[in-house]
PDB file of N, CA and C in Angstrom:
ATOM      1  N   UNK A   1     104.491 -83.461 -11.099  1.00  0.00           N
ATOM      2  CA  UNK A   1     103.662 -84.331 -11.921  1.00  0.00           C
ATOM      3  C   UNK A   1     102.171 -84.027 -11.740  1.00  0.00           C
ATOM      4  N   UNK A   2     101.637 -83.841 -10.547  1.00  0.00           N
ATOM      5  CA  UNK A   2     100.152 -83.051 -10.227  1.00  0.00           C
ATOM      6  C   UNK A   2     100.041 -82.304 -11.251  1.00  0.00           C
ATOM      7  N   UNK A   3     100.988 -81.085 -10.915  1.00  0.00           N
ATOM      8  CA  UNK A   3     100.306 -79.829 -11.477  1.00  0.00           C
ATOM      9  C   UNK A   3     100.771 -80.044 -13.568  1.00  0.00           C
ATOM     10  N   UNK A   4     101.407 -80.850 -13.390  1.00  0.00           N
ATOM     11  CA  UNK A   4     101.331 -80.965 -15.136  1.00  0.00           C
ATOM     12  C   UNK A   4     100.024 -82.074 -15.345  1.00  0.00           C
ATOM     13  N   UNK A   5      99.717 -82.770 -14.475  1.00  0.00           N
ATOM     14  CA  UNK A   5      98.291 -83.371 -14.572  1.00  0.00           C
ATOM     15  C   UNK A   5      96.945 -82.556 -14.896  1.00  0.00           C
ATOM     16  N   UNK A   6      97.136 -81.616 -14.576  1.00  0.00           N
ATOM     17  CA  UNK A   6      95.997 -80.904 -14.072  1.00  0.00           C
ATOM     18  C   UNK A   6      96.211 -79.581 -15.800  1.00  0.00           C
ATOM     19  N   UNK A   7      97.605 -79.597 -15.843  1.00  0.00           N
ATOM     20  CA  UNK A   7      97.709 -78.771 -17.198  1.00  0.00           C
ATOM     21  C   UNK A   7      98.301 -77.509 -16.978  1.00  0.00           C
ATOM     22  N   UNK A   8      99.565 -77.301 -15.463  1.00  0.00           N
ATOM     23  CA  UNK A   8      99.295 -76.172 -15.082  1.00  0.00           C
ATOM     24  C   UNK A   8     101.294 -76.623 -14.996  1.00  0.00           C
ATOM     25  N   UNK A   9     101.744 -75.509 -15.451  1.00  0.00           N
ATOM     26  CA  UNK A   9     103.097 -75.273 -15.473  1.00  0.00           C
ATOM     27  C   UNK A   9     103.704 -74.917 -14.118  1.00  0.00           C
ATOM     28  N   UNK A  10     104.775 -76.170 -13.644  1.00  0.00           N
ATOM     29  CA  UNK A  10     104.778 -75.866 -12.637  1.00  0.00           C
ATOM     30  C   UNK A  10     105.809 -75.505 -12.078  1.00  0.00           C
ATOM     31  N   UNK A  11     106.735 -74.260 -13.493  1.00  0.00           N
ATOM     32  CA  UNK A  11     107.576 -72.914 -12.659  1.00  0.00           C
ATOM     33  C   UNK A  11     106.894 -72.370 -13.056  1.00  0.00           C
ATOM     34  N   UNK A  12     105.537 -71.970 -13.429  1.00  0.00           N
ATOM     35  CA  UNK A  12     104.543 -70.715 -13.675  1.00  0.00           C
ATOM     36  C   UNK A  12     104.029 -70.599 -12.168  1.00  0.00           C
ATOM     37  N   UNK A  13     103.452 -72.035 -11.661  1.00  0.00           N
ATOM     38  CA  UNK A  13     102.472 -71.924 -10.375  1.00  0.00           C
ATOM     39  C   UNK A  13     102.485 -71.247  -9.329  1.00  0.00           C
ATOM     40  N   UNK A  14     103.846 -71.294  -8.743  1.00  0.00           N
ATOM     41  CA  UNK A  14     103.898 -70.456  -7.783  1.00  0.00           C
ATOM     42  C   UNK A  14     104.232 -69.129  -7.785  1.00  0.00           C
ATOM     43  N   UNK A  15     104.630 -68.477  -8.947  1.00  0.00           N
ATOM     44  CA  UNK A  15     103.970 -67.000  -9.408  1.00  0.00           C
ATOM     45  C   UNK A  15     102.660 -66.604  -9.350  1.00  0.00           C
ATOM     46  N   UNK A  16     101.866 -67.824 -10.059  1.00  0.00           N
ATOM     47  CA  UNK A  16     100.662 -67.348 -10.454  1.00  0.00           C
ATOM     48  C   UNK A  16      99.542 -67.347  -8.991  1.00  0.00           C
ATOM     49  N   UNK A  17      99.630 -68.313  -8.588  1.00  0.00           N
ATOM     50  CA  UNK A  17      99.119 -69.149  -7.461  1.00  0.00           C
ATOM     51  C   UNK A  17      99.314 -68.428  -6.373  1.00  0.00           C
ATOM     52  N   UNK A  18     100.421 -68.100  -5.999  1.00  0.00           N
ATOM     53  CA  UNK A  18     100.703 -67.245  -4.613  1.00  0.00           C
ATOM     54  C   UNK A  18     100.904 -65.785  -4.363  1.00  0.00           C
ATOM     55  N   UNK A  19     102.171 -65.805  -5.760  1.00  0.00           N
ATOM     56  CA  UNK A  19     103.027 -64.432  -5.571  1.00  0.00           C
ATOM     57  C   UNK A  19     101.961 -63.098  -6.190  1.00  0.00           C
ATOM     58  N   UNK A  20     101.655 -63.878  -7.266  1.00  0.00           N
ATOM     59  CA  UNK A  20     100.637 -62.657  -7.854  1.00  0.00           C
ATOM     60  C   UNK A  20      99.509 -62.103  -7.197  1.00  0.00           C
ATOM     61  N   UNK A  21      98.605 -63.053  -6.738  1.00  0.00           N
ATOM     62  CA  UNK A  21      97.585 -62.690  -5.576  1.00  0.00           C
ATOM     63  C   UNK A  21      97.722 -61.833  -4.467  1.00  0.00           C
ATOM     64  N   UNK A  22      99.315 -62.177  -3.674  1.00  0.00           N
ATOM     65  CA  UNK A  22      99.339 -61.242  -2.702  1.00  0.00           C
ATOM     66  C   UNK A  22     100.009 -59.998  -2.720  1.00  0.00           C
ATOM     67  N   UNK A  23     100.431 -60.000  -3.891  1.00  0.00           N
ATOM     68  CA  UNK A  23     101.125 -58.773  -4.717  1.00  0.00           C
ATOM     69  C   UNK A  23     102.499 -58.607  -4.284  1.00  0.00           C
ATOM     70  N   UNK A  24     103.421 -60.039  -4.385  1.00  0.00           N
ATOM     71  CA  UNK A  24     104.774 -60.142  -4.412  1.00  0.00           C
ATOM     72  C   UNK A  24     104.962 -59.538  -6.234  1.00  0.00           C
ATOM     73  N   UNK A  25     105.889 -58.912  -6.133  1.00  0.00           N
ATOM     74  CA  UNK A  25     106.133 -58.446  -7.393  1.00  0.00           C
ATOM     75  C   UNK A  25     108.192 -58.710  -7.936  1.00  0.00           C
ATOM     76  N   UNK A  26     109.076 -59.091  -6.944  1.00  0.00           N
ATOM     77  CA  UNK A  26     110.134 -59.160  -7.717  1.00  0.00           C
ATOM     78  C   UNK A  26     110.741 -60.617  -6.663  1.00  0.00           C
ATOM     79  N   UNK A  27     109.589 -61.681  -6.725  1.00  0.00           N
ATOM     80  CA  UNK A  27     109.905 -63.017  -5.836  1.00  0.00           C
ATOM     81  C   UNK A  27     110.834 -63.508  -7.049  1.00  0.00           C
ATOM     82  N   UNK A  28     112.073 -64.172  -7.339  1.00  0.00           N
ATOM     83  CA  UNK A  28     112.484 -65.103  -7.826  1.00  0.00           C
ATOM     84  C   UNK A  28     113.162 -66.421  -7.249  1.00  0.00           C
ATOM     85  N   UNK A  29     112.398 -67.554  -7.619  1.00  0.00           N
ATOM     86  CA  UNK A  29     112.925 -68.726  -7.013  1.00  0.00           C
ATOM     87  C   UNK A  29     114.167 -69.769  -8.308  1.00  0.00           C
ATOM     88  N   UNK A  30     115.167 -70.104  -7.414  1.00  0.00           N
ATOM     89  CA  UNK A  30     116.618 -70.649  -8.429  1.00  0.00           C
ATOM     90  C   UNK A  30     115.575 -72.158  -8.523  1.00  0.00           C
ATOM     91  N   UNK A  31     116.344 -72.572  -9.787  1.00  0.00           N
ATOM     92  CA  UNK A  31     116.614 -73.904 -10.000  1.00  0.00           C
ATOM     93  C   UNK A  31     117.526 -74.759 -10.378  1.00  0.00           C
ATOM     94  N   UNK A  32     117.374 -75.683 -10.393  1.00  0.00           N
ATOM     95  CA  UNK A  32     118.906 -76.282 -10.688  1.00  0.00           C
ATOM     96  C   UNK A  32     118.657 -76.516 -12.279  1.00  0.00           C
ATOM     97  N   UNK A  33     119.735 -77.114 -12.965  1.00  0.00           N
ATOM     98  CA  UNK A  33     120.317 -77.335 -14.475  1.00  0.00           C
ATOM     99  C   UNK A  33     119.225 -78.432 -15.168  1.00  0.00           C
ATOM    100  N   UNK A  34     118.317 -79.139 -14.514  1.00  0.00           N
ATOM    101  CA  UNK A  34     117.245 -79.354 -14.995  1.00  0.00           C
ATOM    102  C   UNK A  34     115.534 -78.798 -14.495  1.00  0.00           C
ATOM    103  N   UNK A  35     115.830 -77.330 -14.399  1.00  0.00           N
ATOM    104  CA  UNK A  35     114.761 -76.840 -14.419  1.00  0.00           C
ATOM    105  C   UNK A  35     113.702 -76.971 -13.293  1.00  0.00           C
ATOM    106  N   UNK A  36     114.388 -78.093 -11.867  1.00  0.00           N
ATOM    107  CA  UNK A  36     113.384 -78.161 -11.104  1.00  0.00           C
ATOM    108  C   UNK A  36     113.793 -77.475 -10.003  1.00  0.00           C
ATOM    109  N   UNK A  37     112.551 -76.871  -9.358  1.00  0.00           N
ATOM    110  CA  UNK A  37     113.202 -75.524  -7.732  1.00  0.00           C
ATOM    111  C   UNK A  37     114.144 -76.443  -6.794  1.00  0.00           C
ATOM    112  N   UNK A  38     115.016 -76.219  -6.212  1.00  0.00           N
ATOM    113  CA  UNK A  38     115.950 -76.481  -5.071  1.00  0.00           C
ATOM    114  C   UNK A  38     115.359 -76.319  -4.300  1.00  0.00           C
ATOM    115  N   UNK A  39     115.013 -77.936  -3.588  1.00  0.00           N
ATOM    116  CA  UNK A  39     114.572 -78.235  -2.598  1.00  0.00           C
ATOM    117  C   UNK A  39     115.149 -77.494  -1.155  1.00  0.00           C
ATOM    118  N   UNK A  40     116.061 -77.015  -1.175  1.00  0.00           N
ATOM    119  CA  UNK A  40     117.115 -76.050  -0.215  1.00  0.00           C
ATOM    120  C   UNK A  40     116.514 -74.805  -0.388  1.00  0.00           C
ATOM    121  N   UNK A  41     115.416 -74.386  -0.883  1.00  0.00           N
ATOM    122  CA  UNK A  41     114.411 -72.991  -0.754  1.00  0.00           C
ATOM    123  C   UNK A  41     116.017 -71.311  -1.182  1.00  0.00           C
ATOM    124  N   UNK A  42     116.076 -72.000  -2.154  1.00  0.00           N
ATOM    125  CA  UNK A  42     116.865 -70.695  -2.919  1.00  0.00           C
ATOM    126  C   UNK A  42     115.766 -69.513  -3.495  1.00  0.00           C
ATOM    127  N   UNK A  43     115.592 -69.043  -2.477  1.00  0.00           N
ATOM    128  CA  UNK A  43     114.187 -68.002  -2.894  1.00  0.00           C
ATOM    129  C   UNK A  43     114.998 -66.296  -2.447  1.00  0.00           C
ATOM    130  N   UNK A  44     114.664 -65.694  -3.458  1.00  0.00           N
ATOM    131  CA  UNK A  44     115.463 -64.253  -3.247  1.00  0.00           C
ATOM    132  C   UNK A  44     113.806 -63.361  -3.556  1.00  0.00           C
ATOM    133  N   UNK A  45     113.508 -62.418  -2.930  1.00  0.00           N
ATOM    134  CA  UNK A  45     112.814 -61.529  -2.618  1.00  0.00           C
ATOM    135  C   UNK A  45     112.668 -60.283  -1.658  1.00  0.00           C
ATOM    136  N   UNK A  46     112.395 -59.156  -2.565  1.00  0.00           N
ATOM    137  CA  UNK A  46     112.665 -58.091  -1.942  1.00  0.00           C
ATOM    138  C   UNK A  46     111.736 -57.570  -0.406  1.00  0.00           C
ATOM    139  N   UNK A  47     112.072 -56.681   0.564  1.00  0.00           N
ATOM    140  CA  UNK A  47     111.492 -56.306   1.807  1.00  0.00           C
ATOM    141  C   UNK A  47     109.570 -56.639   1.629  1.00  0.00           C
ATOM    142  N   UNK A  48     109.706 -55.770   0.381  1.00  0.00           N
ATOM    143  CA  UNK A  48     108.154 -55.395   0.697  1.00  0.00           C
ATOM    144  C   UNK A  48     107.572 -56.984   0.133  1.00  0.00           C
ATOM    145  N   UNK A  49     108.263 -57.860  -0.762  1.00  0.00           N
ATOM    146  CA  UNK A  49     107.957 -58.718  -1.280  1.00  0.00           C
ATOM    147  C   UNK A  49     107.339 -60.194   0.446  1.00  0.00           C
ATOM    148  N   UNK A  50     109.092 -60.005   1.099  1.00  0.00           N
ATOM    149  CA  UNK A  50     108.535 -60.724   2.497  1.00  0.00           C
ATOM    150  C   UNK A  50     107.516 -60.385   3.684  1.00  0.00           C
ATOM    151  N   UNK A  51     107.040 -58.540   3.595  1.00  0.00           N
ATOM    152  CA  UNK A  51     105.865 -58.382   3.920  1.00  0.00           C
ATOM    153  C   UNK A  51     104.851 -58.999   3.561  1.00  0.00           C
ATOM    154  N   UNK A  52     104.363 -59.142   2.059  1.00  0.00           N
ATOM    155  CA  UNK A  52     103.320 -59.387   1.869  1.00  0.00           C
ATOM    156  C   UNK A  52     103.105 -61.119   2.168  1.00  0.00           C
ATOM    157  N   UNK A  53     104.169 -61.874   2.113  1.00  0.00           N
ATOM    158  CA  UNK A  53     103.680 -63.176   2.096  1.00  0.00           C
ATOM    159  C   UNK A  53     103.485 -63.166   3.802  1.00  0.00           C
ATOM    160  N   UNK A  54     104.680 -62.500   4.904  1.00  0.00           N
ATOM    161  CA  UNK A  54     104.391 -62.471   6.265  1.00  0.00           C
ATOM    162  C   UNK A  54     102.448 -62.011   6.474  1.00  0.00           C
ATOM    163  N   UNK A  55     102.007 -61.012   6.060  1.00  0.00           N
ATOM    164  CA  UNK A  55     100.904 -60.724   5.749  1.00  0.00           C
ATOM    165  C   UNK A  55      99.623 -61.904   5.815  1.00  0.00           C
ATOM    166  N   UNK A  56     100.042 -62.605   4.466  1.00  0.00           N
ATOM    167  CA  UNK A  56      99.190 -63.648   4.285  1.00  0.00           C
ATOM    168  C   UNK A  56      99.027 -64.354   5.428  1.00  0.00           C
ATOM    169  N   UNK A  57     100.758 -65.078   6.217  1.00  0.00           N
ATOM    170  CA  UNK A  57     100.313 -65.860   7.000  1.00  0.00           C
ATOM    171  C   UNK A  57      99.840 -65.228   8.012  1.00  0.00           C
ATOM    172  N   UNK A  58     100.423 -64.018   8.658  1.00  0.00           N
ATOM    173  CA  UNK A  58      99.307 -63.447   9.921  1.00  0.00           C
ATOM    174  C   UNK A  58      97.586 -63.391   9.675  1.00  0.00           C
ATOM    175  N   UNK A  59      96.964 -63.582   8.120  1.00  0.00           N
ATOM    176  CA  UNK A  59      95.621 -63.529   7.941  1.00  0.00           C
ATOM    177  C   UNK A  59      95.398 -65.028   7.743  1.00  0.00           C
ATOM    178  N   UNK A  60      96.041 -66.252   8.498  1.00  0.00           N
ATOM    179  CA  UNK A  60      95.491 -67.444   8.192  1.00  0.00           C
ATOM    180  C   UNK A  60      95.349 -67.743   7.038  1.00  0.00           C
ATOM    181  N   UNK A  61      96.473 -67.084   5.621  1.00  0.00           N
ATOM    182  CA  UNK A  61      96.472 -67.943   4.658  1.00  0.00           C
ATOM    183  C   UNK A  61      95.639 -67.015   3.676  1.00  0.00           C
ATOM    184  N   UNK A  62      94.554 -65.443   4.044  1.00  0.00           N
ATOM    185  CA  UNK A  62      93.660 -65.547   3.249  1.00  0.00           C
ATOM    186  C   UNK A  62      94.027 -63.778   2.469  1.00  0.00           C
ATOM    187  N   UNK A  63      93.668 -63.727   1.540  1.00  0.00           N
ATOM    188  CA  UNK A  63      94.563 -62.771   0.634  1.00  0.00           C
ATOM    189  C   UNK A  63      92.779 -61.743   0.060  1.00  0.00           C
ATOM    190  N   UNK A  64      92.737 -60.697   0.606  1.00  0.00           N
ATOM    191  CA  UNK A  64      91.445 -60.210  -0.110  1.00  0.00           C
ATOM    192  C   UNK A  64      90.244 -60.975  -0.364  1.00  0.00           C
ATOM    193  N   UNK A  65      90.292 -61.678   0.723  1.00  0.00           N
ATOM    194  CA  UNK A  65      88.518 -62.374   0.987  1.00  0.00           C
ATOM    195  C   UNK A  65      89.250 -63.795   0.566  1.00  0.00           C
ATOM    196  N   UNK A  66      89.913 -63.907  -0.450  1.00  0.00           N
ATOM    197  CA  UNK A  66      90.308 -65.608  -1.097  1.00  0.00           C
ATOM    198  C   UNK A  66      91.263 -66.129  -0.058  1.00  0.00           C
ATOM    199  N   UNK A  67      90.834 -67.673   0.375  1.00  0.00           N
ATOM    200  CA  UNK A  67      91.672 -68.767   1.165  1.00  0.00           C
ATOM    201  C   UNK A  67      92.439 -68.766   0.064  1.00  0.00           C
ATOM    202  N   UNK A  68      94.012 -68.576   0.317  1.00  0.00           N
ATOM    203  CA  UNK A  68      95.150 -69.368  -0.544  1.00  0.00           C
ATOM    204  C   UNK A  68      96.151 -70.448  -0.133  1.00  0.00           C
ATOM    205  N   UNK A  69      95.782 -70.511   1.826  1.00  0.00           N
ATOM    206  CA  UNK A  69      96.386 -71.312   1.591  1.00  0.00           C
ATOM    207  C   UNK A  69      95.531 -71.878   2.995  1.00  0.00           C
ATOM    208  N   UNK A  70      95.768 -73.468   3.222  1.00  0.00           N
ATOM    209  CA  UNK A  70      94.863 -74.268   4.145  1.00  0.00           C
ATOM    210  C   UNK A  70      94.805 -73.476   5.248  1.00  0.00           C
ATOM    211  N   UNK A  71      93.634 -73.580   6.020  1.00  0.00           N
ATOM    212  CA  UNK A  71      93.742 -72.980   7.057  1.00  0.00           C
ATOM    213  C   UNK A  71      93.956 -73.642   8.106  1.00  0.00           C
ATOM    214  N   UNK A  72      94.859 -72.623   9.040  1.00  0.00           N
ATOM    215  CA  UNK A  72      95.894 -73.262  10.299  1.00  0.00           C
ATOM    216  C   UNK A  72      97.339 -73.198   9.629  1.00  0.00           C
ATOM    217  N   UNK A  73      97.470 -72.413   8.481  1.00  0.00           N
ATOM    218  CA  UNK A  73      98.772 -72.806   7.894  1.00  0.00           C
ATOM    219  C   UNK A  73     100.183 -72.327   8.573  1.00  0.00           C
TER     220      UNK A  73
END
């Protein structure tokens, strides 16, 4: 409900928001039969895909100079 507040599609977001920035390229996350992610983290992604997010968090969250995610995360 936030992120449709704000105007921002929110099975786009975490493509756009995370995966794209750190250059996950074949992340797909399941959902269930009404369209919302499974809270049970049904997330399929390839080797180099769990490098790059491992990556992020060994840099405190920060992706090519940009904070993406709080720091201490």
């Amino acid at each position: 409900d936030r992120l449709l507040a704000r105007g921002l599609d929110p099975l786009r977001w975490p493509y756009e928001a995370l995966a794209a920035p750190i250059g996950m390229r074949d992340l797909w996350l399941e959902t269930d039969p009404y369209g919302r992610y499974l809270p049970c983290g049904y997330v399929h992604a390839s080797a180099r895909d769990w490098a790059c997010l491992a990556s992020l968090l060994l840099n405190d969250g920060i992706c090519a100079g940009v904070r993406l995610l709080p720091e201490g995360y």
